[in-house]
PDB file of N, CA and C in Angstrom:
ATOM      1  N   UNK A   1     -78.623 -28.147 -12.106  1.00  0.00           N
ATOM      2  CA  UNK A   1     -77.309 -28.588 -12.532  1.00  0.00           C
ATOM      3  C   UNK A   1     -76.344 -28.280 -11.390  1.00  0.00           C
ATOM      4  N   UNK A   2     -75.631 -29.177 -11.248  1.00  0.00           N
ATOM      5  CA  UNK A   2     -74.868 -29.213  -9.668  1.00  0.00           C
ATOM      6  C   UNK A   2     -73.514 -28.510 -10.262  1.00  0.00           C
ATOM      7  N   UNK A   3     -72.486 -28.141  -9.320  1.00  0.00           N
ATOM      8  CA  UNK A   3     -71.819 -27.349  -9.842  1.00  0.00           C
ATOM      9  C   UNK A   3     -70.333 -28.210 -10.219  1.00  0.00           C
ATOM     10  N   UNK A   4     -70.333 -29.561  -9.242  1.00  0.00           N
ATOM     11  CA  UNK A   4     -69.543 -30.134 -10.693  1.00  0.00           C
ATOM     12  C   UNK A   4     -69.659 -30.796 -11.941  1.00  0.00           C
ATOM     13  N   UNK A   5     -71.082 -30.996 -12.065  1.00  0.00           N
ATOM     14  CA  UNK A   5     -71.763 -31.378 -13.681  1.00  0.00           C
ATOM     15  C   UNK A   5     -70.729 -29.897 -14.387  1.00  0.00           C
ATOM     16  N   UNK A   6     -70.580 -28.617 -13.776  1.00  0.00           N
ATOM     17  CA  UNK A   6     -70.848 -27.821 -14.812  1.00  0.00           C
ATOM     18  C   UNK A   6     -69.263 -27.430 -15.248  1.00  0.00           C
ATOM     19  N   UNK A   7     -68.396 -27.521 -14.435  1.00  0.00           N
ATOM     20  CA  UNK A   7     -66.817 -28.135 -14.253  1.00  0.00           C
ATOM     21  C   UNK A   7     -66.345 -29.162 -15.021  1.00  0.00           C
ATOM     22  N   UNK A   8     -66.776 -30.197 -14.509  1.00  0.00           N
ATOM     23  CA  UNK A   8     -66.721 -31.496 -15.525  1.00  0.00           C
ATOM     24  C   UNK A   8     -67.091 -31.486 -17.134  1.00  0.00           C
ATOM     25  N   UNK A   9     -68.322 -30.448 -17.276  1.00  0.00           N
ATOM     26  CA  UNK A   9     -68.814 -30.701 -18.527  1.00  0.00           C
ATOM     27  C   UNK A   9     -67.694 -29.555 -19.621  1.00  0.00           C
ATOM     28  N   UNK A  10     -67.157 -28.466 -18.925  1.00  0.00           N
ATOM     29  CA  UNK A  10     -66.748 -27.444 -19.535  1.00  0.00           C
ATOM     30  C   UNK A  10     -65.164 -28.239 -19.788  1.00  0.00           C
ATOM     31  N   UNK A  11     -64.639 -28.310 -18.689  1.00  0.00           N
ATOM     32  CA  UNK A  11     -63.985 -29.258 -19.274  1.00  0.00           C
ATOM     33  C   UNK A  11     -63.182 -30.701 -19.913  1.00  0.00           C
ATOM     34  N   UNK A  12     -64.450 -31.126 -20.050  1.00  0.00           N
ATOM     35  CA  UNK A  12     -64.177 -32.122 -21.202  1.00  0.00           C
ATOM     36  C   UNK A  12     -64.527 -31.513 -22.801  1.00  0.00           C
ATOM     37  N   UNK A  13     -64.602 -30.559 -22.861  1.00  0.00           N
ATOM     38  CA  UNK A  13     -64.759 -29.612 -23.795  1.00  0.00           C
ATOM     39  C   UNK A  13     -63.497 -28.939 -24.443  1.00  0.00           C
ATOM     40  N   UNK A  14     -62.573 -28.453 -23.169  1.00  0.00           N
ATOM     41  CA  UNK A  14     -61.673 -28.615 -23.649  1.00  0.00           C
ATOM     42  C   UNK A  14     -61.707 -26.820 -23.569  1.00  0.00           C
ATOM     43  N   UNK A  15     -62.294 -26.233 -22.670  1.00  0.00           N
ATOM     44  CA  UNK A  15     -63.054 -24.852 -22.115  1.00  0.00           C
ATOM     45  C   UNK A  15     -62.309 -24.374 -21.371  1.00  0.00           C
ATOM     46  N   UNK A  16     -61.684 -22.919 -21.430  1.00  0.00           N
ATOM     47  CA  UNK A  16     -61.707 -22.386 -19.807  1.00  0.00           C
ATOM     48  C   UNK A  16     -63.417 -21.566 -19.577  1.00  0.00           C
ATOM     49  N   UNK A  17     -62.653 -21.415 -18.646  1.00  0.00           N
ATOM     50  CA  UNK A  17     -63.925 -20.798 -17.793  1.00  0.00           C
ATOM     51  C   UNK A  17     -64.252 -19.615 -18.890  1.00  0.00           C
ATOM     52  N   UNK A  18     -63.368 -18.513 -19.592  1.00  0.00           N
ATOM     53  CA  UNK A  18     -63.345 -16.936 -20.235  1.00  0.00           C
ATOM     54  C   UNK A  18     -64.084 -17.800 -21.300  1.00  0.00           C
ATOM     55  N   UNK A  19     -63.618 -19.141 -22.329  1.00  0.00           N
ATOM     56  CA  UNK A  19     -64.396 -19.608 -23.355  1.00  0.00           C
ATOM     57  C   UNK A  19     -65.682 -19.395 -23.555  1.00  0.00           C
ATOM     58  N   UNK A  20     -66.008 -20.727 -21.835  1.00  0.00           N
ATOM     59  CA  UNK A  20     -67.569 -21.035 -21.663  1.00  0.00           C
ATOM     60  C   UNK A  20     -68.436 -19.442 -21.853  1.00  0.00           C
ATOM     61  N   UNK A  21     -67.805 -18.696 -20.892  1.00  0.00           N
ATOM     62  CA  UNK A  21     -68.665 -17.296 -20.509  1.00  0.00           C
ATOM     63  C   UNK A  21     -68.666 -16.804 -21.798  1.00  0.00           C
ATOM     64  N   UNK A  22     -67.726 -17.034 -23.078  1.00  0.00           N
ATOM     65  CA  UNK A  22     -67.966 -16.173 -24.273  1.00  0.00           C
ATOM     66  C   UNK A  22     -68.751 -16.568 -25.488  1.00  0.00           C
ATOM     67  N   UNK A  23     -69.099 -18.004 -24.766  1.00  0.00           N
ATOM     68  CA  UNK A  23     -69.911 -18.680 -25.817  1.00  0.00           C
ATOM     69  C   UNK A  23     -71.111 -18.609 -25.192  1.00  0.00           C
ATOM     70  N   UNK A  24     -71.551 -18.587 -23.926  1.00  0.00           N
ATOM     71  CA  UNK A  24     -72.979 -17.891 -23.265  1.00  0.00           C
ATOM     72  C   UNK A  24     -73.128 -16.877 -22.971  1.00  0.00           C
ATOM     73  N   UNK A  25     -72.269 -15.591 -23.337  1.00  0.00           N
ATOM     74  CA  UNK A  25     -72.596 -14.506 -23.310  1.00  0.00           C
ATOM     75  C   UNK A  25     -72.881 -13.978 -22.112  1.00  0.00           C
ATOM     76  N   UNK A  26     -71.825 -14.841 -21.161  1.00  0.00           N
ATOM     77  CA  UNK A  26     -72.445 -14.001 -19.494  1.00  0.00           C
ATOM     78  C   UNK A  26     -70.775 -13.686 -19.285  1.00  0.00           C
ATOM     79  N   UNK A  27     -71.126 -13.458 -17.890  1.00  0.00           N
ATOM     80  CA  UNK A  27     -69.371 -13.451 -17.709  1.00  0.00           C
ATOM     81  C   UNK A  27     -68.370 -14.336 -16.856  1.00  0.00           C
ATOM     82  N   UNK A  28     -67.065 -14.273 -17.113  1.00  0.00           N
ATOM     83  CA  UNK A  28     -66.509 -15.042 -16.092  1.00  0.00           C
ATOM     84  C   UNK A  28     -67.107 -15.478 -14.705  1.00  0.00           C
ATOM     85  N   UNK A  29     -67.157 -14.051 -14.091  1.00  0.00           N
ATOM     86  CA  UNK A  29     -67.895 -14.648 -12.624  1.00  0.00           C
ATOM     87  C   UNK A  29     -68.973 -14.975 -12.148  1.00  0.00           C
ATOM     88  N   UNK A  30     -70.265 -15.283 -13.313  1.00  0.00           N
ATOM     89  CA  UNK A  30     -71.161 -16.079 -12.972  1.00  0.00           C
ATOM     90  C   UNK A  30     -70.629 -17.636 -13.517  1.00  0.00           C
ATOM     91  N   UNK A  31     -69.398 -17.865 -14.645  1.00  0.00           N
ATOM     92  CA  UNK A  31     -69.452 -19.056 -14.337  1.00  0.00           C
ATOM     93  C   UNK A  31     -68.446 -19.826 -13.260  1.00  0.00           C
ATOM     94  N   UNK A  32     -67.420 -19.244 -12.734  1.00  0.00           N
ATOM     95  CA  UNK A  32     -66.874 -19.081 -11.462  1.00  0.00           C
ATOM     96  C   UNK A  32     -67.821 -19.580 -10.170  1.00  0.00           C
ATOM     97  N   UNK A  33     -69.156 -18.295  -9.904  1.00  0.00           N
ATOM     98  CA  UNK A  33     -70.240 -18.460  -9.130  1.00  0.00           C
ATOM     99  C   UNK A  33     -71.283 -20.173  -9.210  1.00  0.00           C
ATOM    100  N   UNK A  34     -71.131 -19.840 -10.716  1.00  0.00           N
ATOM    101  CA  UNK A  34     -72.024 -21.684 -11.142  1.00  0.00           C
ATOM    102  C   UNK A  34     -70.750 -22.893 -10.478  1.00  0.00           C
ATOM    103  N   UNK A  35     -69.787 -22.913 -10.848  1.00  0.00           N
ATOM    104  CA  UNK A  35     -69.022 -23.733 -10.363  1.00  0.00           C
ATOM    105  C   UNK A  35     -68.182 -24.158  -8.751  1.00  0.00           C
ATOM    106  N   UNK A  36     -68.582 -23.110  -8.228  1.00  0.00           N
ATOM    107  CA  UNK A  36     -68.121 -22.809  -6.837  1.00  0.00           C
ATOM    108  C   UNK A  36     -69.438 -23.067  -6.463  1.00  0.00           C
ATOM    109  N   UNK A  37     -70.559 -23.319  -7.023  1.00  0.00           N
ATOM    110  CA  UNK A  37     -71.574 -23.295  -5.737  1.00  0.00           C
ATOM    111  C   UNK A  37     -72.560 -22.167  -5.416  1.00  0.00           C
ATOM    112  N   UNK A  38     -71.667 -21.124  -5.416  1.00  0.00           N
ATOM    113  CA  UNK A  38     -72.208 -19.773  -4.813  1.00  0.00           C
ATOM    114  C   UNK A  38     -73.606 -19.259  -5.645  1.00  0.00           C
ATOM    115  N   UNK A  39     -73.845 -19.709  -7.006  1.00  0.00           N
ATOM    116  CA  UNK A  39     -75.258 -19.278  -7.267  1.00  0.00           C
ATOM    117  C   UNK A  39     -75.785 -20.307  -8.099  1.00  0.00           C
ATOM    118  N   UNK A  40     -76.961 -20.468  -8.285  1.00  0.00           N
ATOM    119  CA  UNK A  40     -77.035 -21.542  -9.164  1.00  0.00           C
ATOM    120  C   UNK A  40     -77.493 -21.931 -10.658  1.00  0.00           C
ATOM    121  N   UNK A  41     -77.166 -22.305 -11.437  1.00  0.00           N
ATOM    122  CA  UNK A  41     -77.089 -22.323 -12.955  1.00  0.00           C
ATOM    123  C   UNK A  41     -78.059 -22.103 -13.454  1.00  0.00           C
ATOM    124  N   UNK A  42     -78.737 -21.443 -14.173  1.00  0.00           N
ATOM    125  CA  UNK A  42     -80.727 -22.509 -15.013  1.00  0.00           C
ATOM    126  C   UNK A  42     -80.422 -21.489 -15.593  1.00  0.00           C
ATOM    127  N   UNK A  43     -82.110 -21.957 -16.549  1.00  0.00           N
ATOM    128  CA  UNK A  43     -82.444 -21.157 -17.425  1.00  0.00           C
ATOM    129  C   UNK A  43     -81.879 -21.478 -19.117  1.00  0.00           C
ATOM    130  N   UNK A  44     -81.714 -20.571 -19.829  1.00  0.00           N
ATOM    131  CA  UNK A  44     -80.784 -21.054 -21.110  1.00  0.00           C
ATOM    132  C   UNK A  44     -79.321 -21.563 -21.034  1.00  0.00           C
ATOM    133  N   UNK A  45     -78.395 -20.935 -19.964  1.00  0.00           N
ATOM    134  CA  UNK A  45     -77.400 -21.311 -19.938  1.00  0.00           C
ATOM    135  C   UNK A  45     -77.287 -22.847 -19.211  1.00  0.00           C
ATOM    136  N   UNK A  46     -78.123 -22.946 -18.803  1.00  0.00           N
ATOM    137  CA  UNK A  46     -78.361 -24.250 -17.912  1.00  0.00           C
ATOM    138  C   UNK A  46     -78.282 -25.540 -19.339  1.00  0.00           C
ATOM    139  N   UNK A  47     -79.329 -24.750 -19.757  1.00  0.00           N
ATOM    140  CA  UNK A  47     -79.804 -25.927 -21.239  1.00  0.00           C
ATOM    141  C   UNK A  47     -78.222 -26.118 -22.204  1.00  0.00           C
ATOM    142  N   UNK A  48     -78.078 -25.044 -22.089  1.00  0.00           N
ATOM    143  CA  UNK A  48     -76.764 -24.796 -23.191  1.00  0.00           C
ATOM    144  C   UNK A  48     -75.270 -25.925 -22.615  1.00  0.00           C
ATOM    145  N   UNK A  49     -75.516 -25.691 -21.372  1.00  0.00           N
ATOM    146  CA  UNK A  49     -74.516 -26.767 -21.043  1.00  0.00           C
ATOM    147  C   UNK A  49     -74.503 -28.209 -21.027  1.00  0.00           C
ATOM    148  N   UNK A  50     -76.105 -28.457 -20.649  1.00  0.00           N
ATOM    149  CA  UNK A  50     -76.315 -29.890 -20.422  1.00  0.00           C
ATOM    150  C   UNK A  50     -76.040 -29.836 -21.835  1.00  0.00           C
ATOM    151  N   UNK A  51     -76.465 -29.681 -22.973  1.00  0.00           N
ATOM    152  CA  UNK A  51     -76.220 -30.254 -24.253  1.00  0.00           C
ATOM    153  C   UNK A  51     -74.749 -30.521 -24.412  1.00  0.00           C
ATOM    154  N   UNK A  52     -73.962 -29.593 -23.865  1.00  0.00           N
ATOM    155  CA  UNK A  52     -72.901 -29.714 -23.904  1.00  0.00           C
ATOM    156  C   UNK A  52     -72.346 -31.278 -23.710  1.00  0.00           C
ATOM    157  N   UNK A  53     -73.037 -31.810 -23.312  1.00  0.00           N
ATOM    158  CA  UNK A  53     -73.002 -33.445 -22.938  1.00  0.00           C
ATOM    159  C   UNK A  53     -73.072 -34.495 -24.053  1.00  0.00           C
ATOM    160  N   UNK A  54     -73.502 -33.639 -24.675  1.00  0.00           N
ATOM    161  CA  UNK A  54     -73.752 -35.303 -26.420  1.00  0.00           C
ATOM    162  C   UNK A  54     -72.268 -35.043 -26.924  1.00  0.00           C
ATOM    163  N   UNK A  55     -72.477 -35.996 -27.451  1.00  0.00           N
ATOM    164  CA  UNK A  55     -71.398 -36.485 -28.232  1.00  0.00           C
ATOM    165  C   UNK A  55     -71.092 -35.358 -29.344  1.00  0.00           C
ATOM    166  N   UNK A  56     -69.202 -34.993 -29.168  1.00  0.00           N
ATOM    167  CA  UNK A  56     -68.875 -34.371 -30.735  1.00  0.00           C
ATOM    168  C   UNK A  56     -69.576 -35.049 -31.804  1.00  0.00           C
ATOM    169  N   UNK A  57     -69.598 -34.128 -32.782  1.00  0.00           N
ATOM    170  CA  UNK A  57     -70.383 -34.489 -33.912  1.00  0.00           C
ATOM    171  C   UNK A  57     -71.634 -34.799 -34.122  1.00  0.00           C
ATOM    172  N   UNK A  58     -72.213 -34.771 -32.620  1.00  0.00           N
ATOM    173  CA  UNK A  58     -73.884 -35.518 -32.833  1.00  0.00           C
ATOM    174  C   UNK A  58     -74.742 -34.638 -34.042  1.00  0.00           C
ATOM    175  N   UNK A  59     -75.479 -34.947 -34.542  1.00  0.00           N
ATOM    176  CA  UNK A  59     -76.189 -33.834 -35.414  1.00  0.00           C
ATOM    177  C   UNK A  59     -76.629 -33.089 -34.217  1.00  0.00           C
ATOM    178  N   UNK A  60     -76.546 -31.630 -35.333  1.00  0.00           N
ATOM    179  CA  UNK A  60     -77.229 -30.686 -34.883  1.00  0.00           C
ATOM    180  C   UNK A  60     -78.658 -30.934 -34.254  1.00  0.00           C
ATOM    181  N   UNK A  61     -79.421 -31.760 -34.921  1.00  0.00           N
ATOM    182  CA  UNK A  61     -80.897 -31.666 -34.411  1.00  0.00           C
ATOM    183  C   UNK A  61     -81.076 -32.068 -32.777  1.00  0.00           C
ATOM    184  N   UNK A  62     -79.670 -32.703 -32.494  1.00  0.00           N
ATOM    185  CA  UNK A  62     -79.747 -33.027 -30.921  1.00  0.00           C
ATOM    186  C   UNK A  62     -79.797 -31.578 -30.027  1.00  0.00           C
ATOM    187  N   UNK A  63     -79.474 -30.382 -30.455  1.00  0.00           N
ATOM    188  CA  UNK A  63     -79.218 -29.128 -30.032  1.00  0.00           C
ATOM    189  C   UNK A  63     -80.724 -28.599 -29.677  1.00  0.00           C
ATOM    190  N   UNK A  64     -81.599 -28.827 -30.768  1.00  0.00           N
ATOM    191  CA  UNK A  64     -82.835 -28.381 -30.436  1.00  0.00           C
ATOM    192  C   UNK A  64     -83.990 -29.278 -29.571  1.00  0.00           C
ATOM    193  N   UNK A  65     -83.890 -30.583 -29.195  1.00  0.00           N
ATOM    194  CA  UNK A  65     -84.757 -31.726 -29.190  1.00  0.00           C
ATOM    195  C   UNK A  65     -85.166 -31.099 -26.901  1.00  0.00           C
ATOM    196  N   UNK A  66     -86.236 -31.308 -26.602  1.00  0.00           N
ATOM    197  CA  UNK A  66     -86.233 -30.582 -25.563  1.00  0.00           C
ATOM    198  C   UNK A  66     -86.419 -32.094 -24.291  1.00  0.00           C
ATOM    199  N   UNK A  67     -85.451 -32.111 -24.002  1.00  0.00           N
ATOM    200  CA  UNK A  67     -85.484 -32.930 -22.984  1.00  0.00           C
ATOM    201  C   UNK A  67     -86.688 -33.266 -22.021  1.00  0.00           C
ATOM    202  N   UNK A  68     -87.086 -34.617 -21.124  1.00  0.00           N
ATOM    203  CA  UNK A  68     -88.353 -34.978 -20.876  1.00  0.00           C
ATOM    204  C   UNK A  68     -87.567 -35.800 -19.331  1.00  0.00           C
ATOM    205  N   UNK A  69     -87.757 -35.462 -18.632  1.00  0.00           N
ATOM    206  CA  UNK A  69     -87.946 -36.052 -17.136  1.00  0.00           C
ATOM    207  C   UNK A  69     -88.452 -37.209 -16.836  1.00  0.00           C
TER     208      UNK A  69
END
């Protein structure tokens, strides 16, 4: 995830940066670090954001469905 996917995605959300980090449970300056470049995103928080991408309201079941390349 490039680091303005992760900018762009937070906010069209409607996110600051303190939000995102309190809804993934990391902190400000790794998502600072994700968005600047300086380290790079994956893992759960990675997943947690791309979802961040469907549509308000999508059902829930879109939350769990595991994406395919």
């Amino acid at each position: 995830m490039n680091p303005t996917d992760i900018r762009q995605i937070r906010k069209s959300r409607g996110l600051t940066q303190k939000q995102l980090a309190e809804a993934l449970g990391c902190s400000i300056r790794s998502i600072q670090n994700w968005e600047q470049g300086e380290r790079p995103c994956g893992g759960i928080a990675a997943a947690a954001i791309n979802r961040m991408k469907l549509p308000v309201g999508a059902p829930t079941a879109y939350w769990f469905i595991d994406e395919v390349d």
